[in-house]
N, C-alpha and C. Protein backbone atom coordinates (compact mmCIF):
# COMPACT_ATOMS: atom_id res chain seq x y z
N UNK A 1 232.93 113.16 92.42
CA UNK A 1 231.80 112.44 92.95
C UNK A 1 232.23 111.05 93.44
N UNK A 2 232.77 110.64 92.30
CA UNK A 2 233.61 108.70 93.08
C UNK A 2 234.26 108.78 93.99
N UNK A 3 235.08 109.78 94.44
CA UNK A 3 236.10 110.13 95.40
C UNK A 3 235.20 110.28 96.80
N UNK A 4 234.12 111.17 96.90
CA UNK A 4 232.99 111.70 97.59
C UNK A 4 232.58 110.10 97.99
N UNK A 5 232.33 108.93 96.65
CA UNK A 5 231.08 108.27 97.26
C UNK A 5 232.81 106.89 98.24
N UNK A 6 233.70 107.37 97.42
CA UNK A 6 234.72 106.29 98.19
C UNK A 6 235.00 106.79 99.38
N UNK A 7 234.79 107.88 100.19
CA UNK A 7 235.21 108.57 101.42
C UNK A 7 234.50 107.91 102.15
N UNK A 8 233.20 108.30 101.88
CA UNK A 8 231.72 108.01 102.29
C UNK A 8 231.74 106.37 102.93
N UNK A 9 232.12 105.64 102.16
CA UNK A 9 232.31 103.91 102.04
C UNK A 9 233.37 103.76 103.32
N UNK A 10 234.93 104.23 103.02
CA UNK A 10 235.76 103.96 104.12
C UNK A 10 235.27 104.57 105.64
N UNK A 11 234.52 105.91 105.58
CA UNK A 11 233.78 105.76 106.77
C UNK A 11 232.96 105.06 107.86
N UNK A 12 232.24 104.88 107.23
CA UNK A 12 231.23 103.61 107.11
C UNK A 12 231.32 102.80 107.70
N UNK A 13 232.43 101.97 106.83
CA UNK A 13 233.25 100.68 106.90
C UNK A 13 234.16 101.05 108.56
N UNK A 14 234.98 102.10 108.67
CA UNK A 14 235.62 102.30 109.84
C UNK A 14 234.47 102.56 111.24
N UNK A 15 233.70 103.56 110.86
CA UNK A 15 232.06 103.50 111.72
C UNK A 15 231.70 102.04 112.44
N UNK A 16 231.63 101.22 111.44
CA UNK A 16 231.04 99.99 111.97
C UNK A 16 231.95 99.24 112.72
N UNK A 17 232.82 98.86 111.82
CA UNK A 17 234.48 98.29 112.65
C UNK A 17 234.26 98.69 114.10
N UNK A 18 234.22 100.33 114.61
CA UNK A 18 234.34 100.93 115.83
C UNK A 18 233.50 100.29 116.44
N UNK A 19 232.19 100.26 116.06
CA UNK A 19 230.82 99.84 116.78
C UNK A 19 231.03 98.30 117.23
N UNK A 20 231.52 97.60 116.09
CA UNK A 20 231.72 96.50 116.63
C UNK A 20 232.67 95.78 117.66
N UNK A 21 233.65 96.61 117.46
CA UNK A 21 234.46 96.52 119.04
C UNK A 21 233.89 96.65 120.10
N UNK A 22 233.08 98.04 120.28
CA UNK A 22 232.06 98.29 121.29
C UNK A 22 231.50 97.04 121.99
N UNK A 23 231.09 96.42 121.18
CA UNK A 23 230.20 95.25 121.22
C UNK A 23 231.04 93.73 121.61
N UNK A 24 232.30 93.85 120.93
CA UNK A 24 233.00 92.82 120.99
C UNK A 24 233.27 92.98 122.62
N UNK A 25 233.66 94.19 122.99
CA UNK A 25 234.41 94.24 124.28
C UNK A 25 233.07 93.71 125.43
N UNK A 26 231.63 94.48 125.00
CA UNK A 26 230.79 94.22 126.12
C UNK A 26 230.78 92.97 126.32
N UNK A 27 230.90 91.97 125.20
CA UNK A 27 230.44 90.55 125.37
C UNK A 27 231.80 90.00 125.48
N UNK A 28 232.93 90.36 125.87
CA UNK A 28 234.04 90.13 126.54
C UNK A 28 233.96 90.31 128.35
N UNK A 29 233.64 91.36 128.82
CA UNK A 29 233.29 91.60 129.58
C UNK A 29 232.50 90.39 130.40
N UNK A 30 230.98 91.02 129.81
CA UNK A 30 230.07 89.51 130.04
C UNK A 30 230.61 88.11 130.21
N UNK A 31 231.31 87.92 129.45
CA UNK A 31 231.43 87.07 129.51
C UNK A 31 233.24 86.81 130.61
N UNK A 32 233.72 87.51 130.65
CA UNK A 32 234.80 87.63 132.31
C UNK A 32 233.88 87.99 133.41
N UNK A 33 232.40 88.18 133.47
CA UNK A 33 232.06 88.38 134.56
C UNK A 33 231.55 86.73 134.98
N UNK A 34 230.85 86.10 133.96
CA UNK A 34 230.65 84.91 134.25
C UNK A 34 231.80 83.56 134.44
N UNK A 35 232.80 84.11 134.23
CA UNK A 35 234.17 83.12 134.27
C UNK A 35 234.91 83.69 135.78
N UNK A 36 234.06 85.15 135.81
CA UNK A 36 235.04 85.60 137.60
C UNK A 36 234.13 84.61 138.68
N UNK A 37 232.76 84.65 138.23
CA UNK A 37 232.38 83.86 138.96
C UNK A 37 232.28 82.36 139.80
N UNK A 38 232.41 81.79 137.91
CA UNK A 38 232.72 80.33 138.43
C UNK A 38 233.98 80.31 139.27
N UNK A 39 235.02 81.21 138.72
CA UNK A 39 236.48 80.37 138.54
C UNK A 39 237.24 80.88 140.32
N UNK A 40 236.51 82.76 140.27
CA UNK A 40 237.66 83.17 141.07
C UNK A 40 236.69 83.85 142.19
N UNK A 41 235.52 83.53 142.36
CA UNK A 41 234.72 84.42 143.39
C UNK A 41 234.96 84.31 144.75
N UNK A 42 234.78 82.58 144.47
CA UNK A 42 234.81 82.08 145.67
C UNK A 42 236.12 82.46 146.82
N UNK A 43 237.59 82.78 146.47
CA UNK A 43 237.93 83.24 147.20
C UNK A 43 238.51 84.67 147.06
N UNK A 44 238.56 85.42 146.23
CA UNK A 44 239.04 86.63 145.85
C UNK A 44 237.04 87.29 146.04
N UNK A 45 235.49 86.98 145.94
CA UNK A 45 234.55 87.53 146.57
C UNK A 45 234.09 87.97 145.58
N UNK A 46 232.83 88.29 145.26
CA UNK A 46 231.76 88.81 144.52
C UNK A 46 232.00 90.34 144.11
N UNK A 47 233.21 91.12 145.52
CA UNK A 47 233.26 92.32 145.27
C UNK A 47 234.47 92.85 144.86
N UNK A 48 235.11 91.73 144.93
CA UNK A 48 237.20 91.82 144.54
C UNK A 48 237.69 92.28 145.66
N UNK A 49 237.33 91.86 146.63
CA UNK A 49 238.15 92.41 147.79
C UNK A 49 239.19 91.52 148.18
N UNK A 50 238.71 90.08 147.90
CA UNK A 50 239.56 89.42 148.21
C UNK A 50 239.22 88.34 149.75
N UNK A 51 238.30 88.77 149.87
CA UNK A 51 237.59 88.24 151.06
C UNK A 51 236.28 87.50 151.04
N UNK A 52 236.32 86.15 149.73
CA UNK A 52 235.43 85.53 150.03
C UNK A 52 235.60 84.55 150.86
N UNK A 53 234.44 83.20 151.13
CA UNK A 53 234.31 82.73 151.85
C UNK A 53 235.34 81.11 151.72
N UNK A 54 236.01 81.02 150.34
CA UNK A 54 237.20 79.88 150.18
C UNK A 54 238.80 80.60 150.49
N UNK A 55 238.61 82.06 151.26
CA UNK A 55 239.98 82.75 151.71
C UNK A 55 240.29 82.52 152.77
N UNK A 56 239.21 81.89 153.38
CA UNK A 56 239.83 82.28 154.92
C UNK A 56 240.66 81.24 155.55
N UNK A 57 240.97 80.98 155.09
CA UNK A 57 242.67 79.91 155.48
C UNK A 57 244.02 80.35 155.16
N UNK A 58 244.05 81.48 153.92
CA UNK A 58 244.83 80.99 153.47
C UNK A 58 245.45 82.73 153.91
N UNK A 59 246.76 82.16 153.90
CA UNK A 59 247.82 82.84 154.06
C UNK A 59 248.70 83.30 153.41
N UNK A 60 249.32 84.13 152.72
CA UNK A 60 248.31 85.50 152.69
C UNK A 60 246.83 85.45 152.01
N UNK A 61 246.50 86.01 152.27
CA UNK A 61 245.11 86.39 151.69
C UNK A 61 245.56 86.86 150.32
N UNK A 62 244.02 86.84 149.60
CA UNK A 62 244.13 86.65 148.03
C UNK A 62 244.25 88.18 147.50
N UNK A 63 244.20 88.70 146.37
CA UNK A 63 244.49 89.73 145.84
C UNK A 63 243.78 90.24 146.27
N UNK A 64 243.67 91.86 146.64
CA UNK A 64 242.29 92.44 146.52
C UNK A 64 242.28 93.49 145.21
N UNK A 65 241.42 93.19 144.31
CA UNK A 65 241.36 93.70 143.41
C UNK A 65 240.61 95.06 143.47
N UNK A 66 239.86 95.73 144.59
CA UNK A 66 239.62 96.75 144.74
C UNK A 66 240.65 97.93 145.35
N UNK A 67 241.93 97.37 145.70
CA UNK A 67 242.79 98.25 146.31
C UNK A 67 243.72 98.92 144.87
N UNK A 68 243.30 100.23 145.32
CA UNK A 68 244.39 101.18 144.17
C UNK A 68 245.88 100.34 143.80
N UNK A 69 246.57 99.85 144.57
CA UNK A 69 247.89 99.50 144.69
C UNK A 69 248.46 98.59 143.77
N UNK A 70 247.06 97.39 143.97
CA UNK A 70 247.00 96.40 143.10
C UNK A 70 247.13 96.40 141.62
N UNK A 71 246.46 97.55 141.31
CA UNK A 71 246.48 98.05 139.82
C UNK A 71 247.48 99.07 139.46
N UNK A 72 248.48 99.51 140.05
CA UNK A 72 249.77 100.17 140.26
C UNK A 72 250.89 99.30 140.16
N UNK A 73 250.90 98.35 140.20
CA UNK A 73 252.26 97.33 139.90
C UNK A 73 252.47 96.87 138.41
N UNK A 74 253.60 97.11 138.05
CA UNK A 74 253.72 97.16 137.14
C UNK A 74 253.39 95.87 136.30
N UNK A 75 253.18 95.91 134.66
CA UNK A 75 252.86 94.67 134.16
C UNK A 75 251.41 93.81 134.93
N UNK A 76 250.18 94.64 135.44
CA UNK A 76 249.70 93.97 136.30
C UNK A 76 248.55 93.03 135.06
N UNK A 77 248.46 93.64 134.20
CA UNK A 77 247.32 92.27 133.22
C UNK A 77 248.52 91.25 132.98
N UNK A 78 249.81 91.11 132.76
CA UNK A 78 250.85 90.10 132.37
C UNK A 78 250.84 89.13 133.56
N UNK A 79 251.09 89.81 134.80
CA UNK A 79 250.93 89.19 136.36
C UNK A 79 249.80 88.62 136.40
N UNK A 80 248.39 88.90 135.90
CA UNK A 80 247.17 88.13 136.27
C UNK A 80 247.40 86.76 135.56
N UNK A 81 247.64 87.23 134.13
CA UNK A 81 247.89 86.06 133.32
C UNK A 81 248.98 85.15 134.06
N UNK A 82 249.89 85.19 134.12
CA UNK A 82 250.97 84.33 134.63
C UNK A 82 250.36 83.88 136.26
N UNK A 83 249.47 84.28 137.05
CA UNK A 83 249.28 83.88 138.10
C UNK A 83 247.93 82.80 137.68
N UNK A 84 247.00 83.11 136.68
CA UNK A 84 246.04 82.58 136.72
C UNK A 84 246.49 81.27 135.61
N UNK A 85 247.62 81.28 135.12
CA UNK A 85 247.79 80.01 134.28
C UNK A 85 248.65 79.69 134.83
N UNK A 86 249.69 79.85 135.56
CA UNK A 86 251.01 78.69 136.50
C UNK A 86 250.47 78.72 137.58
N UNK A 87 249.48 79.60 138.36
CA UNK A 87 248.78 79.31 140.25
C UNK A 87 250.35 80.12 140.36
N UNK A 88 249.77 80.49 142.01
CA UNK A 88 250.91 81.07 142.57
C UNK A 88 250.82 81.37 143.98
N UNK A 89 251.45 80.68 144.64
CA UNK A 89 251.20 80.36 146.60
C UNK A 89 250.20 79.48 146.46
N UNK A 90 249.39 80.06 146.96
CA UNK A 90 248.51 78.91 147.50
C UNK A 90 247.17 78.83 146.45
N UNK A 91 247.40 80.09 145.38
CA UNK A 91 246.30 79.99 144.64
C UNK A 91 246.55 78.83 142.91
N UNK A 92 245.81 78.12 143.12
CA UNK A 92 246.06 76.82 142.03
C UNK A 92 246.47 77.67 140.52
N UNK A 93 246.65 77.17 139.75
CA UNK A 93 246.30 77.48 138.25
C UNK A 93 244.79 76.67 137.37
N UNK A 94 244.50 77.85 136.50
CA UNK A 94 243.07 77.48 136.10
C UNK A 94 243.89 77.17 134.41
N UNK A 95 244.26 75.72 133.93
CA UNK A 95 244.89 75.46 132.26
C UNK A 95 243.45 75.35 131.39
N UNK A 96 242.02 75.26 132.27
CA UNK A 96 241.44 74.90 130.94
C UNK A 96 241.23 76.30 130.95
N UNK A 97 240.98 77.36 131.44
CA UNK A 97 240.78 78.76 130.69
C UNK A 97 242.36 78.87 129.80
N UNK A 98 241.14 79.51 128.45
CA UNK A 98 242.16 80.00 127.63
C UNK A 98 242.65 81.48 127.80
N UNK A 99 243.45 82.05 126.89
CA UNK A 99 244.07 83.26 126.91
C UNK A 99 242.93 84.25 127.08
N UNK A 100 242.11 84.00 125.63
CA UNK A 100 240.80 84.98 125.77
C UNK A 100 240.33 84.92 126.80
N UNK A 101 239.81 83.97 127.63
CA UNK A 101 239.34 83.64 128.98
C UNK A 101 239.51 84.33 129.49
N UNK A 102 240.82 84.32 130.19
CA UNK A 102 241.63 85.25 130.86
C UNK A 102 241.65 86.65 130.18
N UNK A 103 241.48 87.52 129.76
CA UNK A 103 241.68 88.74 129.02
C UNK A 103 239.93 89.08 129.08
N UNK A 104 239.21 88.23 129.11
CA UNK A 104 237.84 88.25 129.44
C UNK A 104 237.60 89.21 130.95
N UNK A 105 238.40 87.97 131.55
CA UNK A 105 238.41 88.01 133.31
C UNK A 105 238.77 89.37 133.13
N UNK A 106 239.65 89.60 132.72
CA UNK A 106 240.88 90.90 133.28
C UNK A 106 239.82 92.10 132.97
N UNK A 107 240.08 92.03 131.48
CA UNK A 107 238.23 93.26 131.43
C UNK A 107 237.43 93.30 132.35
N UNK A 108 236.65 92.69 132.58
CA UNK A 108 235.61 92.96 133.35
C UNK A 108 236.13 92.86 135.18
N UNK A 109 237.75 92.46 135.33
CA UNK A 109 238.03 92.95 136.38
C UNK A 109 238.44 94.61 136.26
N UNK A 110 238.61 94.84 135.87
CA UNK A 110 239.39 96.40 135.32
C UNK A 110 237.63 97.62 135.39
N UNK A 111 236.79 96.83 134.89
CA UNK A 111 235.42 97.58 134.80
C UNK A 111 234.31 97.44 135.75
N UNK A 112 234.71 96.00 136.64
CA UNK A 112 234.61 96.52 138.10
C UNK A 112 234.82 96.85 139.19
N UNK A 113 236.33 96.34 139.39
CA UNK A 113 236.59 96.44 140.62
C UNK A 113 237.91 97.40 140.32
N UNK A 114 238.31 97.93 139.27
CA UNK A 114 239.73 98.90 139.41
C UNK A 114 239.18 100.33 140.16
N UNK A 115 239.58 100.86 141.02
CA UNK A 115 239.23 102.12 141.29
C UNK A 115 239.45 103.28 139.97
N UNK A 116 238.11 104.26 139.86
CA UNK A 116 238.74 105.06 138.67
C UNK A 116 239.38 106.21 139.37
């Protein structure tokens, strides 16, 4: 029966753990959707194409995060990070986002704009 009610408990306990990731990730998400906005809309676009309205100068043009290809290179969440904290060409670096920040961003770039 103790064995029964200790199974019962580590379930539970693992059950909720799960759930709460669930949850952790949505409000990760949420919250990279509101940091894509401030930080990176303006020229990478509302839709990740890469074609908003602070791109059009610049040479090359900015990532497009809706192209299959983009998400085919290898190491590509390590590459966001390293581009979005040192800048790279013409795109600045953002130091007051933190790591989570960034890993925020990347989620909720991955859940909207990665092709499935």
């Amino acid at each position: 029966m103790f064995r029964t009610l200790l199974a019962l408990a580590a379930v539970l306990c693992f059950a909720a753990a799960f759930t709460g990731l669930g949850s952790a990730q949505a409000t990760n998400a949420e919250n990279g959707k509101s940091l894509y906005i401030k930080n990176c809309q303006l020229c990478h676009a509302a839709g990740g194409n890469g074609k908003g309205p602070g791109a059009i100068a610049f040479t090359p043009k900015p990532a497009d995060f809706t192209n299959e290809k983009f998400w085919q290179t290898p190491n590509t969440d390590q590459q966001i990070v390293e581009t979005v904290s040192k800048g790279k060409g013409q795109m600045q670096a953002f130091p007051d986002l933190s790591p989570d920040d960034i890993q925020s961003i990347i989620l909720y770039m991955k859940q909207t704009f990665k092709p499935k």
